[in-house]
N, C-alpha and C. Protein backbone atom coordinates (compact mmCIF):
# COMPACT_ATOMS: atom_id res chain seq x y z
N UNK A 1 -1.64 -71.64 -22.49
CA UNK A 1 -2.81 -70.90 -22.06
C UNK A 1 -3.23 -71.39 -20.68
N UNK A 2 -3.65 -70.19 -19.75
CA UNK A 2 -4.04 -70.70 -18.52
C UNK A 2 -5.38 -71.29 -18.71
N UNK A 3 -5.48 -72.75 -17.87
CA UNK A 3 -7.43 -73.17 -18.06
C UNK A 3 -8.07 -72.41 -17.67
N UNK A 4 -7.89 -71.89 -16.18
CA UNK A 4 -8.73 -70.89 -14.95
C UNK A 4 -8.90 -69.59 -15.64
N UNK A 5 -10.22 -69.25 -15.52
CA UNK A 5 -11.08 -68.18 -16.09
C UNK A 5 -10.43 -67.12 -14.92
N UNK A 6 -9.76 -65.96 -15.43
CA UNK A 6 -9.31 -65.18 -14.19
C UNK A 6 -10.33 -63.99 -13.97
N UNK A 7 -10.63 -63.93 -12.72
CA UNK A 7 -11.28 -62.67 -12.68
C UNK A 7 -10.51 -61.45 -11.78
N UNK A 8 -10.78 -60.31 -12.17
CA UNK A 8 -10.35 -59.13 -11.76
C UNK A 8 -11.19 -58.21 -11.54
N UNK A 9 -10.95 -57.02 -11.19
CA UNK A 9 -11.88 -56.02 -11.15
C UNK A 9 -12.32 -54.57 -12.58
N UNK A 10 -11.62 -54.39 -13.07
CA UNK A 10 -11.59 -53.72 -14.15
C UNK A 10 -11.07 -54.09 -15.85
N UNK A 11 -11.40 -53.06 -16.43
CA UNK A 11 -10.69 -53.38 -17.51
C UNK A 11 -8.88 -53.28 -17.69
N UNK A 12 -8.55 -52.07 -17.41
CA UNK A 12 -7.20 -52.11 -16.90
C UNK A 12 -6.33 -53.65 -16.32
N UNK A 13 -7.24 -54.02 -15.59
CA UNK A 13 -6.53 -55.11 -14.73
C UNK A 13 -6.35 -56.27 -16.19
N UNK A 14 -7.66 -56.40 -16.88
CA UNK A 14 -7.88 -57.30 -17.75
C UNK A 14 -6.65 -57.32 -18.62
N UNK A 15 -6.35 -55.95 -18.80
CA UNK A 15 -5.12 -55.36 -19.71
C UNK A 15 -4.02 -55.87 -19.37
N UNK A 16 -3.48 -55.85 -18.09
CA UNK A 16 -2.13 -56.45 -17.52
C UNK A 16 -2.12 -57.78 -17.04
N UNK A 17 -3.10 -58.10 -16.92
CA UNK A 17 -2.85 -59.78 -16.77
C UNK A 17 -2.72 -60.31 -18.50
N UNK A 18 -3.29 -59.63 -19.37
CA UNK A 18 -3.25 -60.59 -20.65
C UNK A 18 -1.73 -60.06 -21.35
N UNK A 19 -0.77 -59.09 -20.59
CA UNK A 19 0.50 -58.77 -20.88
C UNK A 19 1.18 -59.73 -20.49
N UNK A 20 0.60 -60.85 -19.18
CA UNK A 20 1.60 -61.38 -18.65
C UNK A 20 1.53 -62.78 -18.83
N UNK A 21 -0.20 -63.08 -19.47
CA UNK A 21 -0.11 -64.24 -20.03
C UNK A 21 -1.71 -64.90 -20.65
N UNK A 22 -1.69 -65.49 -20.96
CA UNK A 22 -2.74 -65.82 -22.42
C UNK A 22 -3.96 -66.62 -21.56
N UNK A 23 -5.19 -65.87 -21.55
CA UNK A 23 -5.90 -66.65 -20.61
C UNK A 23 -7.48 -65.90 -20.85
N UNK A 24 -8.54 -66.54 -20.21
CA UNK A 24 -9.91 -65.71 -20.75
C UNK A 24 -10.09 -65.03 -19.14
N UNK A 25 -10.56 -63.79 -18.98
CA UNK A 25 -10.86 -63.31 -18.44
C UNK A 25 -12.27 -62.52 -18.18
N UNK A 26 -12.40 -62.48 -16.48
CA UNK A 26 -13.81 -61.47 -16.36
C UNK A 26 -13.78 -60.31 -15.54
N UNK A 27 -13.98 -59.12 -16.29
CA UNK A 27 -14.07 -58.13 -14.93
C UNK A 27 -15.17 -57.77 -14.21
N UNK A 28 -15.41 -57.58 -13.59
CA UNK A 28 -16.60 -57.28 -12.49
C UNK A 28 -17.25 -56.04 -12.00
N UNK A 29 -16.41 -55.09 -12.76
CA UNK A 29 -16.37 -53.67 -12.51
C UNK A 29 -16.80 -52.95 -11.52
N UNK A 30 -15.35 -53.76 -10.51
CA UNK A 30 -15.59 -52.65 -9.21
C UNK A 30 -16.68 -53.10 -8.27
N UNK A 31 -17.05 -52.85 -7.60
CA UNK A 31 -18.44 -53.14 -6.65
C UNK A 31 -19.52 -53.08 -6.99
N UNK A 32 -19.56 -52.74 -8.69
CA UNK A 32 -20.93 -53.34 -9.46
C UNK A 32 -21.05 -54.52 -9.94
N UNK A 33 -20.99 -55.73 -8.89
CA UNK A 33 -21.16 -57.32 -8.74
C UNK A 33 -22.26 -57.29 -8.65
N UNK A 34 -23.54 -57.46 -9.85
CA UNK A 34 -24.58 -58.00 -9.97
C UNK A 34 -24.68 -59.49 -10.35
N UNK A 35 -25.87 -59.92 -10.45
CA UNK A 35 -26.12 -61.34 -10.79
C UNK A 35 -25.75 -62.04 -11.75
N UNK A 36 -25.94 -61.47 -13.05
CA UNK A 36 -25.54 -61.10 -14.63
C UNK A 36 -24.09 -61.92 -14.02
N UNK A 37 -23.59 -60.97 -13.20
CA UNK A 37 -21.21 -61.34 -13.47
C UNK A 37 -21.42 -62.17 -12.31
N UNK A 38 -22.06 -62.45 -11.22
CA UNK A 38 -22.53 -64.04 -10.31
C UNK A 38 -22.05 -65.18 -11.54
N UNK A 39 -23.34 -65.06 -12.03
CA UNK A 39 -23.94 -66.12 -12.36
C UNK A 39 -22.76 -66.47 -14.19
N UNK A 40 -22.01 -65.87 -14.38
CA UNK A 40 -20.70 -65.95 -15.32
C UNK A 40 -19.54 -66.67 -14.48
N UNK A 41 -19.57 -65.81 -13.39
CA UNK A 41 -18.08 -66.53 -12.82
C UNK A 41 -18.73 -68.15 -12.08
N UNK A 42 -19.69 -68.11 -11.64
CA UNK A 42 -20.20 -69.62 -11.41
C UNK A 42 -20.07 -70.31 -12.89
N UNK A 43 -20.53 -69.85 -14.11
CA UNK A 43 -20.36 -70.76 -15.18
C UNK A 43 -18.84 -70.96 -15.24
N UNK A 44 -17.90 -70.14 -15.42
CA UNK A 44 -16.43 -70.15 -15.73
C UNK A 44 -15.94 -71.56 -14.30
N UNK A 45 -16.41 -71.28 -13.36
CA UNK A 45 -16.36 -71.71 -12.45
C UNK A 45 -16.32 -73.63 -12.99
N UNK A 46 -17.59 -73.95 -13.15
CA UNK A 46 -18.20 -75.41 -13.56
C UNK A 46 -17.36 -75.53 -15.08
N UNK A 47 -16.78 -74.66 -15.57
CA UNK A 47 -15.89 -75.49 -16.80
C UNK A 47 -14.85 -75.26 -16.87
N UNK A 48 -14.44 -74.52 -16.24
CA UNK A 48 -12.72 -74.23 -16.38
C UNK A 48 -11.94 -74.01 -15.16
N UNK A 49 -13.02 -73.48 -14.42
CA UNK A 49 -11.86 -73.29 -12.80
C UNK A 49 -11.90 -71.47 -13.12
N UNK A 50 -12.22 -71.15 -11.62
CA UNK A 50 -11.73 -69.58 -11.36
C UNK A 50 -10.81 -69.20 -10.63
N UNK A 51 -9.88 -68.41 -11.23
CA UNK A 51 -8.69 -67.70 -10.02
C UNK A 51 -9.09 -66.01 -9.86
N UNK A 52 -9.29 -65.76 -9.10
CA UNK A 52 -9.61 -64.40 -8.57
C UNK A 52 -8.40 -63.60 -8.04
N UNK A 53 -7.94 -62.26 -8.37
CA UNK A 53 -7.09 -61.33 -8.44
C UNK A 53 -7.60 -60.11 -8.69
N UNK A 54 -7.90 -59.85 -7.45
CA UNK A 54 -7.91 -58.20 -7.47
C UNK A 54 -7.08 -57.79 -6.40
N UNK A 55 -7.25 -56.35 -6.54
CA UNK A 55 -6.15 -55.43 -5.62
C UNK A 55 -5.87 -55.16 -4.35
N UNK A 56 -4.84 -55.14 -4.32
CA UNK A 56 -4.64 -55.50 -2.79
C UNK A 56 -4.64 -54.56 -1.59
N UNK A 57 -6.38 -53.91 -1.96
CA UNK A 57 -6.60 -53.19 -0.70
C UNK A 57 -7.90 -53.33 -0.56
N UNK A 58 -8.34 -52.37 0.21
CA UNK A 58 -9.89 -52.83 1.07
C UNK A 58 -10.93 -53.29 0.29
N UNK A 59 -10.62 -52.82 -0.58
CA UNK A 59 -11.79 -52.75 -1.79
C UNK A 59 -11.38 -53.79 -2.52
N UNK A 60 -10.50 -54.30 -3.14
CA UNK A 60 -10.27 -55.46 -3.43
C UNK A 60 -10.85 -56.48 -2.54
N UNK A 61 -10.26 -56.14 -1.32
CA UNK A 61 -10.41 -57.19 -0.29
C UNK A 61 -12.19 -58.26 -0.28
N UNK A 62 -12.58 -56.87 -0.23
CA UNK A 62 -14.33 -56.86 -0.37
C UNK A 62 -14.61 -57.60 -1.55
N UNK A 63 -14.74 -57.49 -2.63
CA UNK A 63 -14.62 -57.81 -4.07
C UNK A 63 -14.43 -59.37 -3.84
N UNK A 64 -13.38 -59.50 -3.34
CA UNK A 64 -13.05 -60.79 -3.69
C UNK A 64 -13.55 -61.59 -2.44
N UNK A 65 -13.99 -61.08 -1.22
CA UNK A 65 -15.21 -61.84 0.14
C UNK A 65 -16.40 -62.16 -1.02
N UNK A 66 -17.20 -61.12 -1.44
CA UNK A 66 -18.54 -60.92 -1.98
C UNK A 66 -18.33 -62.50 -2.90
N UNK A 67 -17.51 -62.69 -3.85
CA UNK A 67 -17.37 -63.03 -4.97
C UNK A 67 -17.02 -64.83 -4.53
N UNK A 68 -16.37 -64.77 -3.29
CA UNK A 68 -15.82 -66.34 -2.43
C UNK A 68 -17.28 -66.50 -1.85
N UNK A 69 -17.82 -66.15 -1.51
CA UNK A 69 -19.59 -65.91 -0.68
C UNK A 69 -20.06 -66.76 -1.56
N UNK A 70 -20.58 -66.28 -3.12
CA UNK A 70 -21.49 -67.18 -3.68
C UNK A 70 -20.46 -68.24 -5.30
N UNK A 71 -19.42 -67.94 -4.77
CA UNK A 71 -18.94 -69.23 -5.45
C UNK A 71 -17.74 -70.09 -4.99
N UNK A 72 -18.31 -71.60 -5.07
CA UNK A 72 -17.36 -72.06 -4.20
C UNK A 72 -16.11 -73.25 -4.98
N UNK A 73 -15.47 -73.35 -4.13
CA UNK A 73 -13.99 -73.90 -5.24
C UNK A 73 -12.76 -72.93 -5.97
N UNK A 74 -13.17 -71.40 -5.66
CA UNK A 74 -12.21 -70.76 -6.41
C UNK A 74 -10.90 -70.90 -5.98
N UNK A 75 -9.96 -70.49 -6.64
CA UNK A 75 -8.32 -70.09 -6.21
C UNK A 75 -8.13 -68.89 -5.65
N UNK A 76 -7.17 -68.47 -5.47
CA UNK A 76 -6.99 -66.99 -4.98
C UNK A 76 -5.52 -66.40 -5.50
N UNK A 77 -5.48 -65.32 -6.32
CA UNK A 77 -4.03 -64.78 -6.38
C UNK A 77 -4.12 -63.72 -5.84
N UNK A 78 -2.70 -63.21 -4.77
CA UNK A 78 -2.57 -62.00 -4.95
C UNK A 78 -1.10 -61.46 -5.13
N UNK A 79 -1.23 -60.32 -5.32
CA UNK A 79 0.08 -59.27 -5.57
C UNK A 79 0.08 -58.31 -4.43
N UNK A 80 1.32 -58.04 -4.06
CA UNK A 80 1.56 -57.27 -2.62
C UNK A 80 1.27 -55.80 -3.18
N UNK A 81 0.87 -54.84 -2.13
CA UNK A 81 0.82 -53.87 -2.22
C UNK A 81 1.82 -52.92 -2.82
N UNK A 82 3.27 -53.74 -2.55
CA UNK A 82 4.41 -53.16 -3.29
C UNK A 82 4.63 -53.05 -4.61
N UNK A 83 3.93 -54.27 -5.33
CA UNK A 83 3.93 -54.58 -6.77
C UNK A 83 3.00 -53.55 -6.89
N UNK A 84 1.50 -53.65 -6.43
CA UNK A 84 1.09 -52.81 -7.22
C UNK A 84 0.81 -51.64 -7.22
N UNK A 85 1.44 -50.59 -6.68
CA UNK A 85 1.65 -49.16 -6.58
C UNK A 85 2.44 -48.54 -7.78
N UNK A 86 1.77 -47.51 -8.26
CA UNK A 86 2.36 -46.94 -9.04
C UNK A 86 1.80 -45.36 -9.00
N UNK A 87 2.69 -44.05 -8.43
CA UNK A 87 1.83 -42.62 -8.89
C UNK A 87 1.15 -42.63 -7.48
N UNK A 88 1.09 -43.26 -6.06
CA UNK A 88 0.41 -43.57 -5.24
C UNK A 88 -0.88 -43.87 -5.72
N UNK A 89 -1.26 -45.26 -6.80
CA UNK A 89 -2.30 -45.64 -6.90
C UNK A 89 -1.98 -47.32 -6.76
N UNK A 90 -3.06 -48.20 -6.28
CA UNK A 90 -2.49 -49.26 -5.96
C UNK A 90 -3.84 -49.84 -6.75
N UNK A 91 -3.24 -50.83 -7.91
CA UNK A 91 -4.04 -52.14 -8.47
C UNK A 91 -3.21 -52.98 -9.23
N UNK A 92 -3.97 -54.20 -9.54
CA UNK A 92 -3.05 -55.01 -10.57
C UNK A 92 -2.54 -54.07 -11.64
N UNK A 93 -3.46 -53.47 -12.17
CA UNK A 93 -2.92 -52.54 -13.70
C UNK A 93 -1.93 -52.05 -13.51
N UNK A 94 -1.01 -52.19 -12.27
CA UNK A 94 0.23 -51.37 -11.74
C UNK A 94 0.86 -52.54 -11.56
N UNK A 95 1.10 -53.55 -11.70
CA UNK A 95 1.96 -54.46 -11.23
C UNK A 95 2.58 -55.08 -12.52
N UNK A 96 3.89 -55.33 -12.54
CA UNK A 96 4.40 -56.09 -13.50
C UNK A 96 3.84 -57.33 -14.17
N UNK A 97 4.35 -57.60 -15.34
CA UNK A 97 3.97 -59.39 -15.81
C UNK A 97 4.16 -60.27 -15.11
N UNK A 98 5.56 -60.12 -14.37
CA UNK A 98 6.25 -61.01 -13.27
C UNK A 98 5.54 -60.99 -12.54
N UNK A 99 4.66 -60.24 -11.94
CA UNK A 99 4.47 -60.29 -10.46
C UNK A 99 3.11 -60.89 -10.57
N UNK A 100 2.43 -60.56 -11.72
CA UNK A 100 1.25 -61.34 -12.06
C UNK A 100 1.36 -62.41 -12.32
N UNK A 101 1.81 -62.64 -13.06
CA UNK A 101 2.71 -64.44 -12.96
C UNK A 101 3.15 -65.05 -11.78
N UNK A 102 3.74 -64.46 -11.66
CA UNK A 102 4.10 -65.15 -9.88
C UNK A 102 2.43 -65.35 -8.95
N UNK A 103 2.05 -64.34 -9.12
CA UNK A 103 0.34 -64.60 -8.54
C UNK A 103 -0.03 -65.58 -8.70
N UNK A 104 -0.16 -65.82 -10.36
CA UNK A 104 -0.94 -66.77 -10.58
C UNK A 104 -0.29 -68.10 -10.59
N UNK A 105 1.12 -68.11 -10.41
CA UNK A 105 1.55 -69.87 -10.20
C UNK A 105 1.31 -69.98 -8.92
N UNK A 106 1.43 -69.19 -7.94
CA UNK A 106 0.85 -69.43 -6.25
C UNK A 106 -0.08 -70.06 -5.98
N UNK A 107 -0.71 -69.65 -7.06
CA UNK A 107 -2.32 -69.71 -6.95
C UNK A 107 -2.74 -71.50 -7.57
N UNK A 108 -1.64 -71.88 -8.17
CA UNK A 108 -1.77 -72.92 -8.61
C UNK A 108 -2.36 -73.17 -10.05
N UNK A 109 -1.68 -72.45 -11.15
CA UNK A 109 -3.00 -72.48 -11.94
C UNK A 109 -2.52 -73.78 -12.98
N UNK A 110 -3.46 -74.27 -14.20
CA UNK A 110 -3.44 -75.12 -14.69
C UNK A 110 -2.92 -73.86 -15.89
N UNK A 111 -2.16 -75.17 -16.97
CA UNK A 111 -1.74 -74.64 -17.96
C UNK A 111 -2.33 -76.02 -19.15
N UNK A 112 -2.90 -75.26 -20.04
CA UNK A 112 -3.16 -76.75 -21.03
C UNK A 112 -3.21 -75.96 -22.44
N UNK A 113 -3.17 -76.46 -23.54
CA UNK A 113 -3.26 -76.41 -25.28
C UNK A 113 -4.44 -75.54 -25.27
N UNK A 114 -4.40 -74.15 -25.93
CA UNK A 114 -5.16 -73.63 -25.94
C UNK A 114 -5.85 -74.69 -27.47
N UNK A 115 -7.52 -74.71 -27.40
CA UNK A 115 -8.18 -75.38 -28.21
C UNK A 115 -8.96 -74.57 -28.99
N UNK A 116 -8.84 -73.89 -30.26
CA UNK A 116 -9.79 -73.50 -30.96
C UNK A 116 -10.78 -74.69 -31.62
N UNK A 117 -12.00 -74.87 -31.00
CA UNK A 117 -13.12 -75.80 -32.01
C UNK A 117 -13.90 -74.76 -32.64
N UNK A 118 -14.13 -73.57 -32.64
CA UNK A 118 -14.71 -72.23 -33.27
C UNK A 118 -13.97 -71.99 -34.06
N UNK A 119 -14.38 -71.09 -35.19
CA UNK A 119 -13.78 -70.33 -35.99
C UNK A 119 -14.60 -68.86 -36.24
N UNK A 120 -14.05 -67.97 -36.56
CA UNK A 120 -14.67 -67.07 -37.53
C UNK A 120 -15.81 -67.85 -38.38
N UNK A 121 -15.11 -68.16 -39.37
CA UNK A 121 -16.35 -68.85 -40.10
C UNK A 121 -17.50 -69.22 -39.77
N UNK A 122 -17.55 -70.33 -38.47
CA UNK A 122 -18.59 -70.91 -37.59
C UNK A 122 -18.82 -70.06 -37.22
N UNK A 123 -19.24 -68.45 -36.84
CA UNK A 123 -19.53 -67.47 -36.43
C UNK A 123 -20.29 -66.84 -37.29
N UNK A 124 -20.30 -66.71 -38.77
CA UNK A 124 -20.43 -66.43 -40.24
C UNK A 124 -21.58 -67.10 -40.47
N UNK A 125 -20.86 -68.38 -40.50
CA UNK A 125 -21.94 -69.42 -41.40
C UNK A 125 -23.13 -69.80 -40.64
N UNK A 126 -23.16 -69.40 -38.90
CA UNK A 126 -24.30 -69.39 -38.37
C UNK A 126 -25.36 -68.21 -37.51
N UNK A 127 -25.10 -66.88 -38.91
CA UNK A 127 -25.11 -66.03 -38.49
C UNK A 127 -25.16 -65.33 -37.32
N UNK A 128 -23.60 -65.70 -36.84
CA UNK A 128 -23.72 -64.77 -35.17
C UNK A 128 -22.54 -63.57 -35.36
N UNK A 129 -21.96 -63.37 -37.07
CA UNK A 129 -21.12 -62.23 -36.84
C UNK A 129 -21.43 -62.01 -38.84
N UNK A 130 -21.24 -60.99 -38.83
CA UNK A 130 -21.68 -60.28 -40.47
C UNK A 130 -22.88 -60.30 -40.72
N UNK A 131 -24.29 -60.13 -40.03
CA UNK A 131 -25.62 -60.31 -40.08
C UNK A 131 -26.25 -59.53 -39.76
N UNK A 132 -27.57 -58.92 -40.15
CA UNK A 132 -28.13 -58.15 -39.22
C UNK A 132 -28.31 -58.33 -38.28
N UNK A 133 -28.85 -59.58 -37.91
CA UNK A 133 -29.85 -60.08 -36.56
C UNK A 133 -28.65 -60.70 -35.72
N UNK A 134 -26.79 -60.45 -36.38
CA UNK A 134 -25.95 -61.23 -35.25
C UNK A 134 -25.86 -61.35 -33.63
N UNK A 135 -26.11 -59.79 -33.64
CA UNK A 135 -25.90 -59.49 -32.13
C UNK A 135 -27.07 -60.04 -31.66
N UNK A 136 -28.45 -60.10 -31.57
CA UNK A 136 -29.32 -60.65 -30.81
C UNK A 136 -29.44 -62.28 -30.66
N UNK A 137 -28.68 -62.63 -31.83
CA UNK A 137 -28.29 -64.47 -31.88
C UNK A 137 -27.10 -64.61 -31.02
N UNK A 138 -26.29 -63.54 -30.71
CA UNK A 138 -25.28 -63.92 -30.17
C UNK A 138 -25.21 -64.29 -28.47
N UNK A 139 -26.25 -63.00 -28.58
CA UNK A 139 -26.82 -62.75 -26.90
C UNK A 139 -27.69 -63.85 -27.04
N UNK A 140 -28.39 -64.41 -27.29
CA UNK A 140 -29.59 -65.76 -26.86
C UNK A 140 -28.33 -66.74 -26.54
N UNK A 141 -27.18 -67.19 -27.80
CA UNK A 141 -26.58 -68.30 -27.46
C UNK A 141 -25.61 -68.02 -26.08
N UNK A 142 -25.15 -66.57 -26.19
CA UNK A 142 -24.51 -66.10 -24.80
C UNK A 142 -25.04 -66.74 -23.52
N UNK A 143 -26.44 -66.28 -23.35
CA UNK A 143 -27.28 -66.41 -22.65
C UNK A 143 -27.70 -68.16 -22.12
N UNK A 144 -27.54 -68.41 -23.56
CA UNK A 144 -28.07 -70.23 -23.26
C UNK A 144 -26.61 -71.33 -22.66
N UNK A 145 -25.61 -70.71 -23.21
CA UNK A 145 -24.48 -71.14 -22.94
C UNK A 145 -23.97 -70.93 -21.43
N UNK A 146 -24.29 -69.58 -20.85
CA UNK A 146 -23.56 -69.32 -19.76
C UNK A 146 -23.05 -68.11 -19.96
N UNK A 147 -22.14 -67.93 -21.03
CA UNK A 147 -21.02 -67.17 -21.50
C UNK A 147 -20.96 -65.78 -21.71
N UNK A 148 -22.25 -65.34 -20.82
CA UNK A 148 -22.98 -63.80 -21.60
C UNK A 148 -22.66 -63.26 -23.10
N UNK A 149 -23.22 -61.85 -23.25
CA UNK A 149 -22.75 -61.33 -24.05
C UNK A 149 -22.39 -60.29 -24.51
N UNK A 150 -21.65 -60.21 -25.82
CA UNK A 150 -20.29 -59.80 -26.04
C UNK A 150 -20.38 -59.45 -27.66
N UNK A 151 -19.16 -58.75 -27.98
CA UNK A 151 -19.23 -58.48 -29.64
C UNK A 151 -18.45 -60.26 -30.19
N UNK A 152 -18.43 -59.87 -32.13
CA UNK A 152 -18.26 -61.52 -32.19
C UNK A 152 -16.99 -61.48 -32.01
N UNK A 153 -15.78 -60.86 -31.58
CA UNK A 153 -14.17 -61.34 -31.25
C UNK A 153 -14.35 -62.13 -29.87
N UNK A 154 -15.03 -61.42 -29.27
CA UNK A 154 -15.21 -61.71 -27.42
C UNK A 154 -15.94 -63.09 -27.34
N UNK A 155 -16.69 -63.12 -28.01
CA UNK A 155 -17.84 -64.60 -28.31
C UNK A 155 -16.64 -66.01 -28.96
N UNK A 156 -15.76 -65.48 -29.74
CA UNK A 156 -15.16 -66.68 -30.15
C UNK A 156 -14.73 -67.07 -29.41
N UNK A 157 -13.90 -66.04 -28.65
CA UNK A 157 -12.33 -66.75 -27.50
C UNK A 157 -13.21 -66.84 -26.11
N UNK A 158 -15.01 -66.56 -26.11
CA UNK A 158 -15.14 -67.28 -25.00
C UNK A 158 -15.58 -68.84 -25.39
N UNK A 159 -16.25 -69.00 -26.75
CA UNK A 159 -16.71 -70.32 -27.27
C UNK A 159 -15.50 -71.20 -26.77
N UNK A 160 -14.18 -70.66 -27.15
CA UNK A 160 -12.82 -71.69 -27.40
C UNK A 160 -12.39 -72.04 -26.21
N UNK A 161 -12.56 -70.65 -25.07
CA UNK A 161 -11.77 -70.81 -23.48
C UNK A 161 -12.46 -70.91 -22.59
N UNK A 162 -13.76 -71.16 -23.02
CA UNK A 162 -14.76 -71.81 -21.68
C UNK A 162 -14.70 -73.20 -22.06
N UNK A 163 -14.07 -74.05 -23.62
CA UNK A 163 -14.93 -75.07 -23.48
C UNK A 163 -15.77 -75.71 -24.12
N UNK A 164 -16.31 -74.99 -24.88
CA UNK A 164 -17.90 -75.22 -24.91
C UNK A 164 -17.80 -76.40 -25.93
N UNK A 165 -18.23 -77.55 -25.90
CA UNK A 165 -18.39 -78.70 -26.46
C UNK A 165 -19.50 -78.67 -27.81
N UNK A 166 -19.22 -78.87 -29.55
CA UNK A 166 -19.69 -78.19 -30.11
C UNK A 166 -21.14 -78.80 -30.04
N UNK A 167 -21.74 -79.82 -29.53
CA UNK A 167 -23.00 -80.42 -29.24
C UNK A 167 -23.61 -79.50 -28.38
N UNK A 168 -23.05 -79.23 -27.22
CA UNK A 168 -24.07 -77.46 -26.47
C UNK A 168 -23.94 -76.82 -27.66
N UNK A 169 -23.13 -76.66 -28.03
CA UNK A 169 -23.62 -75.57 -28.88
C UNK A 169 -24.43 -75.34 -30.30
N UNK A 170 -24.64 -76.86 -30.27
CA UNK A 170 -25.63 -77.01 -31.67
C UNK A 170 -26.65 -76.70 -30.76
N UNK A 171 -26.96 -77.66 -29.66
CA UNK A 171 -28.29 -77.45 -28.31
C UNK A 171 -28.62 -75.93 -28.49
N UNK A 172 -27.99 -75.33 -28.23
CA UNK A 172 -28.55 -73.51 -28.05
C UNK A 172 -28.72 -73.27 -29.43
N UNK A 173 -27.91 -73.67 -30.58
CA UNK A 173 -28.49 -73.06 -32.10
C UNK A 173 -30.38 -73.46 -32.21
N UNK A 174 -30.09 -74.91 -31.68
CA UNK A 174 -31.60 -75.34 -32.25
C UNK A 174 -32.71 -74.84 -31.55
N UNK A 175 -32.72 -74.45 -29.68
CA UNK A 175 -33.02 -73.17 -29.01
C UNK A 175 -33.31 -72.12 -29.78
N UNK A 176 -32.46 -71.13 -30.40
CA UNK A 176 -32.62 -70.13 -30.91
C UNK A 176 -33.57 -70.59 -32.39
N UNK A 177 -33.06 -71.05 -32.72
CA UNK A 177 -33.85 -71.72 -34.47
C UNK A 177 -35.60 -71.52 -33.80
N UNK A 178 -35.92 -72.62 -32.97
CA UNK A 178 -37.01 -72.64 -32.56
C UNK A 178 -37.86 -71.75 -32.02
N UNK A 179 -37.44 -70.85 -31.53
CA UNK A 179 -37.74 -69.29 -30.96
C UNK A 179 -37.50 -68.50 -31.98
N UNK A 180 -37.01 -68.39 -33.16
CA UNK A 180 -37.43 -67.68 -34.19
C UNK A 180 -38.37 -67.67 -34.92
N UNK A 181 -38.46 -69.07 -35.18
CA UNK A 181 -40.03 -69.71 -35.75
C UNK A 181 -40.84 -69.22 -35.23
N UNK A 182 -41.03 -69.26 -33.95
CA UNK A 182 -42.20 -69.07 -33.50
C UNK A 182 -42.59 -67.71 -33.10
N UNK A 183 -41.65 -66.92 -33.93
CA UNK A 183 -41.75 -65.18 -33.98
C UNK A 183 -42.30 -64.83 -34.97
């Protein structure tokens, strides 16, 4: 599993990088870079490392200035315009596994043991998935963690591939516990 949180621009892109190899990802959707996906890729940033890959034209280009602007330390991959054309449309979602791979060893990336300390269960047993009230527990701990939020598949494999040390994450249960009480 790659450590570096990759970011891209779409979902598509999200699609062909996880063809080419096992890693958590963020998309940014396009030139709607609000604070919300800032302030995610700065968290991904402080625990895992970011490699940035988007497409290799103007608009990419932009995307990935905006995104180097307010976070600092990232990597950079890219794929040539040749890879990614397909139909005269040019993005990662057009580029091979190889070529995304090749990106991302350029780019230098880390490879380590992917770590499940989450489970389903731990998701269950602290009602953040089979509950009524899951989704709004999920979003507070999203929220308290860094990790935004997400349905509970997306919440596990970010618990597992950001990191998250299970002491933060008792920290944000007892957060949320306490703010219920007092509802």
């Amino acid at each position: 599993m790659i450590k570096e949180v990759i970011v891209v621009e779409g979902r598509d892109d999200v699609t062909a990088v996880k063809r080419a190899v096992e890693a958590e990802c963020i998309a940014v959707g396009g030139f709607g870079i609000n604070a919300k996906v800032i302030e995610r890729i700065k968290e991904a940033q402080r625990r895992k490392g970011v490699i940035i890959l988007t497409d290799p034209d103007f608009a990419g280009e932009k995307i990935r200035r905006i995104i180097s602007k307010r976070v600092s330390g990232i990597k950079h991959a890219y794929i040539s315009q040749k890879e990614g054309i397909k139909d005269g449309d040019i993005g990662v979602e057009n580029a091979s596994p190889e070529a995304i791979l090749r990106a991302l060893n350029n780019a230098k990336i880390t490879v380590e043991e992917k770590q499940e300390l989450f489970t389903l269960q731990d998701l269950i047993y602290f009602g953040l998935s089979g509950d009524n009230n899951a989704k709004e527990r999920r979003d507070f701990i999203g929220r308290e963690l860094g990790i935004g939020c997400c349905n509970s598949r997306q919440f596990l494999s970010r618990l597992n591939n950001y990191g998250i040390p299970k002491e933060e994450f008792k920290a944000a249960l007892k957060k949320l516990e306490e703010k219920e009480k007092g509802e």
